[in-house]
Protein backbone atom coordinates (compact mmCIF):
# COMPACT_ATOMS: atom_id res chain seq x y z
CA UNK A 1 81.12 73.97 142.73
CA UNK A 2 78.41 75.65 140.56
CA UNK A 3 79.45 76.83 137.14
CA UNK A 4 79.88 80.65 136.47
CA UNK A 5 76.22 82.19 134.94
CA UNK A 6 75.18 85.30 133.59
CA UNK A 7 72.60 87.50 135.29
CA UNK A 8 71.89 90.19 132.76
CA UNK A 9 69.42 93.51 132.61
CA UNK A 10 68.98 94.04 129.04
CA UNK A 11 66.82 97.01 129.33
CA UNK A 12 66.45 100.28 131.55
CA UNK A 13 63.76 102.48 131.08
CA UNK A 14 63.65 105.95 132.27
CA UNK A 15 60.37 107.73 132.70
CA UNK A 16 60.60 108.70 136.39
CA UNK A 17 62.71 105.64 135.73
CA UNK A 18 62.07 102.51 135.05
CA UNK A 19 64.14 99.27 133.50
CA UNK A 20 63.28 96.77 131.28
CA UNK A 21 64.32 93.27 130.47
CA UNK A 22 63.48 90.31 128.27
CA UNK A 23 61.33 89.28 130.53
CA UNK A 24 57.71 91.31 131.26
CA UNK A 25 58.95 93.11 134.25
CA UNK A 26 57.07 95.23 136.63
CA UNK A 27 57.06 97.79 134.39
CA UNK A 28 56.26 101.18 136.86
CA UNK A 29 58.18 101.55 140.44
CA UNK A 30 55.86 101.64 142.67
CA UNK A 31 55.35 101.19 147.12
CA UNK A 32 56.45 97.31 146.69
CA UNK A 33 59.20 97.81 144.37
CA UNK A 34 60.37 101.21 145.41
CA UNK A 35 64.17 101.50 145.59
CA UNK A 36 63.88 103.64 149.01
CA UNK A 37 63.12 100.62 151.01
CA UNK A 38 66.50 99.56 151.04
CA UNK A 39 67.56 102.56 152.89
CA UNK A 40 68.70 102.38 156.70
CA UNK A 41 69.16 104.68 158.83
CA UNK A 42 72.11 106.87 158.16
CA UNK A 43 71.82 106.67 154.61
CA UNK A 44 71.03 109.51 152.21
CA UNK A 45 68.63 109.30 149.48
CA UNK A 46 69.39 106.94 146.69
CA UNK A 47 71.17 108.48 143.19
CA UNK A 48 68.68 108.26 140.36
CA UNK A 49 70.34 109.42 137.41
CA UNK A 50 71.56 107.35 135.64
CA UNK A 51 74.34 109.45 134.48
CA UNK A 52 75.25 109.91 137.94
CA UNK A 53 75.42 106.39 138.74
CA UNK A 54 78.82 104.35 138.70
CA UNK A 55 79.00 101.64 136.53
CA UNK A 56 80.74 99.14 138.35
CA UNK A 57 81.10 98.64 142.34
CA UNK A 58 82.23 96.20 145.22
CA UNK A 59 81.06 95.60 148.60
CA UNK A 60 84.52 96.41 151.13
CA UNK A 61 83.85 92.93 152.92
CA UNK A 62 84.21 90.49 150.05
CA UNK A 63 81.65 87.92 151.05
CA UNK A 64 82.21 83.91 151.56
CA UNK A 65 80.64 80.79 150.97
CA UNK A 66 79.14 77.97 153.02
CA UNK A 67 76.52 75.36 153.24
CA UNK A 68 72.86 76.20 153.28
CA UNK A 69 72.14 73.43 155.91
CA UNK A 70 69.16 71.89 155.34
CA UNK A 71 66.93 70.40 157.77
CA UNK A 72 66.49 67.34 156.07
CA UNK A 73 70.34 67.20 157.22
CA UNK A 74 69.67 68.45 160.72
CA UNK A 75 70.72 72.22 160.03
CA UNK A 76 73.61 73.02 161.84
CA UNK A 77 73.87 70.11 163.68
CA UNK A 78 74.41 67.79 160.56
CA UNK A 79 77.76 65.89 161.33
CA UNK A 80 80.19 67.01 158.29
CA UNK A 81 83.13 66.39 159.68
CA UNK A 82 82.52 62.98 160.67
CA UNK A 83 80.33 60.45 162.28
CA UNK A 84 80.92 60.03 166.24
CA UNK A 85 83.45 56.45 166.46
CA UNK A 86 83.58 54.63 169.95
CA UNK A 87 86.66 52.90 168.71
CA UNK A 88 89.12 56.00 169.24
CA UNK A 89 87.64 55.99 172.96
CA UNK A 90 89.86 54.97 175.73
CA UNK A 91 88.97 54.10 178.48
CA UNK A 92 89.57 56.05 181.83
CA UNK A 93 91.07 55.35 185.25
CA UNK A 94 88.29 56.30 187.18
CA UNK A 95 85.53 54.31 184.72
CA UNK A 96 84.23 51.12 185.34
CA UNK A 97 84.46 48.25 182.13
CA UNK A 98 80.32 49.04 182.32
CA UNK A 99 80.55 53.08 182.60
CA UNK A 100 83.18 52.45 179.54
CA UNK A 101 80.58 50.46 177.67
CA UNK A 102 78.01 52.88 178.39
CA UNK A 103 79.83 55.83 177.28
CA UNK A 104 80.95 54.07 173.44
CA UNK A 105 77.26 52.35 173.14
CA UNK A 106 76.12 56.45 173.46
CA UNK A 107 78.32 57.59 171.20
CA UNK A 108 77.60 54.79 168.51
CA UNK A 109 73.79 55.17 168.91
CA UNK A 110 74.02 58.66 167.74
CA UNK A 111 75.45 57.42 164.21
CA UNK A 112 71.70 56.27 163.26
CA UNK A 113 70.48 58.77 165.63
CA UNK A 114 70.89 62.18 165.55
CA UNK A 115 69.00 62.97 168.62
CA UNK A 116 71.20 61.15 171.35
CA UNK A 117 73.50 63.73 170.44
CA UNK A 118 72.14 65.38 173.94
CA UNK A 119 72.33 62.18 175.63
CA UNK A 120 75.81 62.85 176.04
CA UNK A 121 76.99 63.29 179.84
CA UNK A 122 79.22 66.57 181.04
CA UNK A 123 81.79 63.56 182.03
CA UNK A 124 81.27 61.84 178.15
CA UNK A 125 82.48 64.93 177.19
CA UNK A 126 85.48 65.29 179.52
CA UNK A 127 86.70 62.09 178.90
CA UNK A 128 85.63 62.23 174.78
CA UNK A 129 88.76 61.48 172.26
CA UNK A 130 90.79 63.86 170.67
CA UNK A 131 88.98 63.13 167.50
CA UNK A 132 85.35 62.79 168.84
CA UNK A 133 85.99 66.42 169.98
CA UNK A 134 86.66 67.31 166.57
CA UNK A 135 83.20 65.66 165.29
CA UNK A 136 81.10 67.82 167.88
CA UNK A 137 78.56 70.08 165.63
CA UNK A 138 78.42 73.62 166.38
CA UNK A 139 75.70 74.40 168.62
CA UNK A 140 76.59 71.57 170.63
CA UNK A 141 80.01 73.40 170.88
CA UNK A 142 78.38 76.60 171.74
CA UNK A 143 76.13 74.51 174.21
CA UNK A 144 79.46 73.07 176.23
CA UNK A 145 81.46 76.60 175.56
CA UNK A 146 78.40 78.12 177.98
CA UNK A 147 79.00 75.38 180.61
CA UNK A 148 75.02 74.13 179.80
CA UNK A 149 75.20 70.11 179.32
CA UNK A 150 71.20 70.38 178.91
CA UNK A 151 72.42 71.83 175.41
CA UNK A 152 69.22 74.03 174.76
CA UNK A 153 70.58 75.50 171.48
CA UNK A 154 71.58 71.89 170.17
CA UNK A 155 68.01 70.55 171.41
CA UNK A 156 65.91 74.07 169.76
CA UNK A 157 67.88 72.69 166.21
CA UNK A 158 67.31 69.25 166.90
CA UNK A 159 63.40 69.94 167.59
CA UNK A 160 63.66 72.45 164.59
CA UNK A 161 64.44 69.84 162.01
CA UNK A 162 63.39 66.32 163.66
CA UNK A 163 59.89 66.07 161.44
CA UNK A 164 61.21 66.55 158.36
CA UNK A 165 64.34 64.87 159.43
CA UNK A 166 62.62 61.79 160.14
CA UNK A 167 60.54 61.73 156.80
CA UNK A 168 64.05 62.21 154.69
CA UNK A 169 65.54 59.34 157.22
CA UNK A 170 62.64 56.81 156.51
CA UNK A 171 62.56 57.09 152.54
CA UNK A 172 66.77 57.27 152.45
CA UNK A 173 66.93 54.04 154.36
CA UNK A 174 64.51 52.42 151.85
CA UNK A 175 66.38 53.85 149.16
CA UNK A 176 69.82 52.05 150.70
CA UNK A 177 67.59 48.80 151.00
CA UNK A 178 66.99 48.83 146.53
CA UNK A 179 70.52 49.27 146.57
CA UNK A 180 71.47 46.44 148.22
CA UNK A 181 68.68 44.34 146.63
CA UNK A 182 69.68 45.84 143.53
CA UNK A 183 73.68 44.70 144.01
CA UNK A 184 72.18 40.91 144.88
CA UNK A 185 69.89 40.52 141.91
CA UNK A 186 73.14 41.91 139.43
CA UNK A 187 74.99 39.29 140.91
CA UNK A 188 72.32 36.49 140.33
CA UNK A 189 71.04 38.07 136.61
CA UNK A 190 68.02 38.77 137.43
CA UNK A 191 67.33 41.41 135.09
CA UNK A 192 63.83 41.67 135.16
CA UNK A 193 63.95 42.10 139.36
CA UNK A 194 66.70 44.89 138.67
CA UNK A 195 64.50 46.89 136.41
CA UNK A 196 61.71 46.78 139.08
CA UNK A 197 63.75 48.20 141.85
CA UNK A 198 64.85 51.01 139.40
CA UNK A 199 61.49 52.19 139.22
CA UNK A 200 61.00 51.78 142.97
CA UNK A 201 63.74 53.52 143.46
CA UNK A 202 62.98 56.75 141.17
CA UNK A 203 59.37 56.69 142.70
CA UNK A 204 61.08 57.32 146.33
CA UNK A 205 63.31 59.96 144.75
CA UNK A 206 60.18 61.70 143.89
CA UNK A 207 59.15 61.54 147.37
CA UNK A 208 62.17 62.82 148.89
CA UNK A 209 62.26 65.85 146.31
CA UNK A 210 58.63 66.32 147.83
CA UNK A 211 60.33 66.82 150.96
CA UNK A 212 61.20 70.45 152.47
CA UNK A 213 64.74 71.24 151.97
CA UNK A 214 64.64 74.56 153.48
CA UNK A 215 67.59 75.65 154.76
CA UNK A 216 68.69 78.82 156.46
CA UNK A 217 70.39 80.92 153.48
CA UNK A 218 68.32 83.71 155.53
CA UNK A 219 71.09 83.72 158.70
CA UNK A 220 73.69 83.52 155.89
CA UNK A 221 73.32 85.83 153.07
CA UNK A 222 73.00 88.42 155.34
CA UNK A 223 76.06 87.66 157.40
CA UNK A 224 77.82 86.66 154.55
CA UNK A 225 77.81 90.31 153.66
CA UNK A 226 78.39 91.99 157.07
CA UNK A 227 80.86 90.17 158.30
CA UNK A 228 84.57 88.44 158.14
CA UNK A 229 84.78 85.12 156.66
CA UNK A 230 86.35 82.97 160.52
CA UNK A 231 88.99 80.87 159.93
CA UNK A 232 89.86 77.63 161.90
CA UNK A 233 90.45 77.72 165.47
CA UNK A 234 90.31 76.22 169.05
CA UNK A 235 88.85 76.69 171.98
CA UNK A 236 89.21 75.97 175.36
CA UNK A 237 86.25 74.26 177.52
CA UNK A 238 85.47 73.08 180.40
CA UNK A 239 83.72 69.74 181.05
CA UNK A 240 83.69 67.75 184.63
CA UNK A 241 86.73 70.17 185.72
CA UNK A 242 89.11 69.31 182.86
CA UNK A 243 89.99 71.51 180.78
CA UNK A 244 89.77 70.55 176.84
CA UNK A 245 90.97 72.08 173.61
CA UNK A 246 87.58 71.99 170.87
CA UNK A 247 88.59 72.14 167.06
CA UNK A 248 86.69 74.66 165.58
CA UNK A 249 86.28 74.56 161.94
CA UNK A 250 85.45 77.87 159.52
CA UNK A 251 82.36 76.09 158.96
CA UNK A 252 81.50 75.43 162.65
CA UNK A 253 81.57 79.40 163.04
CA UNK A 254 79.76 80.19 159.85
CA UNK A 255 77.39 77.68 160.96
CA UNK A 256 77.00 79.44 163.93
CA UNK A 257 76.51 83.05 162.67
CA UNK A 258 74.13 81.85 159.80
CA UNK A 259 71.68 80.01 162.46
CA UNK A 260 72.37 82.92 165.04
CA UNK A 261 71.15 85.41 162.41
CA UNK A 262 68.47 83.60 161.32
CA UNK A 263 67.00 82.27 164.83
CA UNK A 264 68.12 84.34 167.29
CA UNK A 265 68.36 87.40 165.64
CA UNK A 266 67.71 91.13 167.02
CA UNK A 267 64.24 92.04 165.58
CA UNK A 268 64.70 95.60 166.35
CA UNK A 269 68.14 95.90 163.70
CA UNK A 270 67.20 98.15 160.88
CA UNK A 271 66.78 96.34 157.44
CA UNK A 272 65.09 97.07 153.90
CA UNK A 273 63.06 94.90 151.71
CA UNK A 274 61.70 95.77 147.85
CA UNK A 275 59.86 93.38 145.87
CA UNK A 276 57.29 90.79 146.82
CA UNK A 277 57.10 87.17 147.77
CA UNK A 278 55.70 84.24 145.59
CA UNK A 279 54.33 81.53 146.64
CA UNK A 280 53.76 79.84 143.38
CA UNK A 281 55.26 76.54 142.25
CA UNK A 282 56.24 76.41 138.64
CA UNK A 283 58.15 73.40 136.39
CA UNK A 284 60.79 74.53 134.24
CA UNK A 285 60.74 75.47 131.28
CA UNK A 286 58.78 78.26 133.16
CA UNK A 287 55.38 78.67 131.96
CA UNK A 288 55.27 81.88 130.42
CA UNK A 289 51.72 83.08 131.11
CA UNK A 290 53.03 82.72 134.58
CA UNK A 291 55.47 85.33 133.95
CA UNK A 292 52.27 88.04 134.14
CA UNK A 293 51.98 87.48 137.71
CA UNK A 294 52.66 90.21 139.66
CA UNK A 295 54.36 87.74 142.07
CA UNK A 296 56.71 86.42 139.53
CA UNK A 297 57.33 90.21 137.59
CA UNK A 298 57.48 91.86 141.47
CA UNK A 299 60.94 94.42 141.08
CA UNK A 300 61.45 96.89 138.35
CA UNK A 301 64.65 96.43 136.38
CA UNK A 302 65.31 100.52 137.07
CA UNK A 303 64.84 99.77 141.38
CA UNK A 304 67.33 97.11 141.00
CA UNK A 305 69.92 98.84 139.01
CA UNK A 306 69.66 101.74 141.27
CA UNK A 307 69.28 99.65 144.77
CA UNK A 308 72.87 97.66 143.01
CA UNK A 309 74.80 101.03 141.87
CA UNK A 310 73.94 102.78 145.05
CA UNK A 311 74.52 99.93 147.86
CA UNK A 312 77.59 98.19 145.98
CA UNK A 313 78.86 101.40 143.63
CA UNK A 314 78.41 104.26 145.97
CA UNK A 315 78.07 103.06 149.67
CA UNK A 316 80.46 99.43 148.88
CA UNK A 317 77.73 97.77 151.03
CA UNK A 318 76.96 93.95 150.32
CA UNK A 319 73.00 93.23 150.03
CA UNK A 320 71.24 89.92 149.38
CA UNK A 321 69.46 88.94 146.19
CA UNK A 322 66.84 86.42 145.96
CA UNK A 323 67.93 84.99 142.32
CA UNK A 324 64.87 82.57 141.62
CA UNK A 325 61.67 83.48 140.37
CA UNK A 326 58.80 81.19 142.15
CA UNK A 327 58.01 80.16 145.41
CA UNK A 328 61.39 78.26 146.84
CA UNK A 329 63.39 81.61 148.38
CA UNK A 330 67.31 81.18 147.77
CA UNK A 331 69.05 84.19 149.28
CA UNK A 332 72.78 85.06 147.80
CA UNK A 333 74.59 87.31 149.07
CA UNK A 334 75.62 89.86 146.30
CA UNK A 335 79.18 92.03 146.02
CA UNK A 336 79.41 93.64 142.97
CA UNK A 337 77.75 94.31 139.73
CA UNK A 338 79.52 95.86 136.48
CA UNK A 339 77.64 97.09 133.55
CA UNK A 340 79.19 95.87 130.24
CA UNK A 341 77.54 97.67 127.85
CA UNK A 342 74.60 100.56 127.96
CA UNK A 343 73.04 102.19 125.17
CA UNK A 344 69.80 104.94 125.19
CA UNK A 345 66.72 105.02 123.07
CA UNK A 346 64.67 107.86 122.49
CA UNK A 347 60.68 107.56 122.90
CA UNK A 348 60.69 107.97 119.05
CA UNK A 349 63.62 105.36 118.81
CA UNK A 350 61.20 102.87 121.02
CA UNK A 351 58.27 104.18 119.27
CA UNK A 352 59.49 102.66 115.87
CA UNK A 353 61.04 99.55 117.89
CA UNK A 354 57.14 99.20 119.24
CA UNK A 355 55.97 99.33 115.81
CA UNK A 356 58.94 96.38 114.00
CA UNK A 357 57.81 93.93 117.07
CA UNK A 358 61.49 94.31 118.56
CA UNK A 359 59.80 94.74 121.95
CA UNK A 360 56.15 94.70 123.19
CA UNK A 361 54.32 97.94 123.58
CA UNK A 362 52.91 96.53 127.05
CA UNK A 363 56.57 96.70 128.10
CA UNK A 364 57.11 100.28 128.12
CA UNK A 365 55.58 102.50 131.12
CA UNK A 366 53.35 104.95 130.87
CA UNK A 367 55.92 108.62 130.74
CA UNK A 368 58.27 106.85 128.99
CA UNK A 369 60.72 109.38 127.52
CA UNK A 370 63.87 107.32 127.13
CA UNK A 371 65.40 103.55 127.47
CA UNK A 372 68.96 102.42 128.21
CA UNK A 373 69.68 99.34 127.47
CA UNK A 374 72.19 97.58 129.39
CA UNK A 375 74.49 94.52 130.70
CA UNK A 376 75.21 94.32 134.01
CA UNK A 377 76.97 91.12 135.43
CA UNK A 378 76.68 91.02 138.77
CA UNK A 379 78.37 88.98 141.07
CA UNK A 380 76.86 86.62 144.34
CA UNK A 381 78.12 83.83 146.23
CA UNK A 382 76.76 80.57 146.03
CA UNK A 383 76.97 77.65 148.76
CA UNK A 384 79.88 74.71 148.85
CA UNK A 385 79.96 71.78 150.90
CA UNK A 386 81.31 72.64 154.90
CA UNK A 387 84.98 73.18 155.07
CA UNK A 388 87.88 73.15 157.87
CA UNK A 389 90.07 76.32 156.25
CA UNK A 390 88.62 79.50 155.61
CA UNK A 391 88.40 79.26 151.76
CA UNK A 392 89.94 83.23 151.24
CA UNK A 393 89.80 84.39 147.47
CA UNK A 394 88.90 80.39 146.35
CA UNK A 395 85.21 81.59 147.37
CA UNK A 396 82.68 80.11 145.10
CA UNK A 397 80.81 83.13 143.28
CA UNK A 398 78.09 83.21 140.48
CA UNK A 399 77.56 86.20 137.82
């Protein structure tokens, strides 16, 4: 799990109202940045005042973590529970020695192939081990659960993720190939050979960072917020006219709602949006002339504190946060915030702070009467590896 960090607001402006950081933030709420376009439906205008405000809050539904599923992995049809194994296979009365064969060779071709996944018969299935029936990924679940042995949702994620799949596959397998070259020559001494397939093996590194790990944080965050974290179950299916119990992890049904809400979802469900996108790269340490882009500087600190106070303090909704600055997008979902410590400054208090280089002029908004400074930790889940259990107050969260 991630360590515990600190998000902190050091600054809120009030003019109208704005809030201001360390950082050059957009310094005037404007249409992009607005706190209003996080209302739905149903929900009255947004509390201003500061004073008015609460100073702590918690979403009712406390959130839970999960993978992000990548689609270098396969999304939600990466195996994490296990790789299919023919030898727990038994075979059947009515097969053949040949069917038999046929049916393990299938299920041990999909070990260095994810695709033959859907290769898979309705009688494979029916016949499958206890503990291949555990390994089955979640669409492919969903897929056999519907009675549909085509297995269009397992095939749409398969299709999804098979380009940059295959790219990922290809430099990974290289990568395994200096490893085992690299073992041989450690054995033999040869030093000189072994420093060679180091570099060779940090230049494919560099080429599989270069490779799209987007994952689908956008079908979790927001369900992470909305709904109950599932815990394991089973299911009942029905494959070839034999009935069959299905393990069903947590993570198989998180899996499930994240790629459901980010694939299939129902366009015409009400949601709000402030800020902007960026679709700017940048190396860390950031590069601070950067920071004036109104990409990077796209939410005023005083939207955000009022968008947190009113969702989390007022209406205990969850919302989701996109926590990094440039162009990768990592949605959290976010349920709670607390403000440590809050202090105001007059306009003649800032004026003389202005003038002793304690913060920039450009900083403050134009109306400016008044700044409160504060600290607000606020809290948001984070991902962890797939997991059987539902993971209950052990969720991992960042500040």
């Amino acid at each position: 799990m991630k360590s515990m960090q600190s998000l902190k607001l050091l600054t809120l402006t009030i003019l109208g109202c704005s809030i201001l950081g360390q950082q050059a933030f957009a310094r005037q709420i404007n249409a992009r940045n607005n706190p209003d376009a996080m209302r739905i439906e149903g929900e009255t205008a947004y509390e201003r005042s500061f004073a008015a405000l609460p100073l702590s809050g918690q979403s009712e539904n406390p959130g839970w973590s999960d993978d992000y599923y990548a689609v270098v992995h396969g999304g939600v049809c990466v195996q994490f529970k296990g790789k299919f194994d023919s030898s727990s296979e038994v075979q059947a009365a009515e097969e053949t020695a040949e069917e038999f064969a046929a049916r393990k060779a299938r299920l041990d071709n999909i070990k260095s192939n994810l695709d033959a996944m859907v290769e898979l018969t309705e009688k494979d299935i029916s016949l499958m081990s206890k503990d291949n029936l555990e390994i089955l990924p979640a669409p492919m679940i969903l897929d056999i659960k519907n009675k549909n042995f085509k297995y269009p949702v397992t095939r749409a994620e398969l299709q999804r993720t098979k380009s940059v799949r295959s790219k990922y596959d290809v430099l990974n397998a290289k990568r395994q190939e200096i490893f085992k070259k690299y073992q041989a020559d450690a054995v033999a001494g040869d030093k000189a050979a072994m420093e060679q397939l180091l570099k060779d093996e940090k230049a494919i590194v560099a080429d599989i960072n270069k490779i799209n790990w987007f994952g689908q944080c956008h079908g979790w965050a927001p369900v992470t917020v909305s709904e109950k974290e599932p815990n394991y179950c089973e299911t009942e299916v029905l494959a070839a006219g034999k009935k069959l119990i299905v393990p069903l992890w947590s993570s198989d049904m998180k899996a499930l709602m994240a790629h459901l809400a980010a694939h299939y979802r129902d366009n015409s469900a009400e949601s709000g949006f402030c800020g902007s996108r960026c679709n700017t790269y940048y190396q860390e340490p950031a590069d601070t002339k950067k920071l004036q882009d109104s990409a990077f500087v796209d939410i005023n600190p005083a939207s955000l504190h009022i968008i947190l106070a009113n969702k989390l303090g007022k209406l205990k909704k969850g919302l989701v946060l996109e926590v990094t600055a440039d162009a990768p997008v990592w949605n959290q979902g976010t349920v709670s915030y607390e403000i440590l410590h809050s202090s105001e400054k007059s306009a003649a208090e800032v004026d003389e702070m202005v003038k002793n280089g304690l913060i920039k002029d450009l900083e403050v908004a134009a109306g400016t009467v008044k700044q409160i400074y504060v600290e607000n930790k606020t809290k948001y889940i984070s991902e962890v590896r797939p997991h059987k259990e539902a993971m209950g107050n052990k969720q991992n969260f960042l500040h």
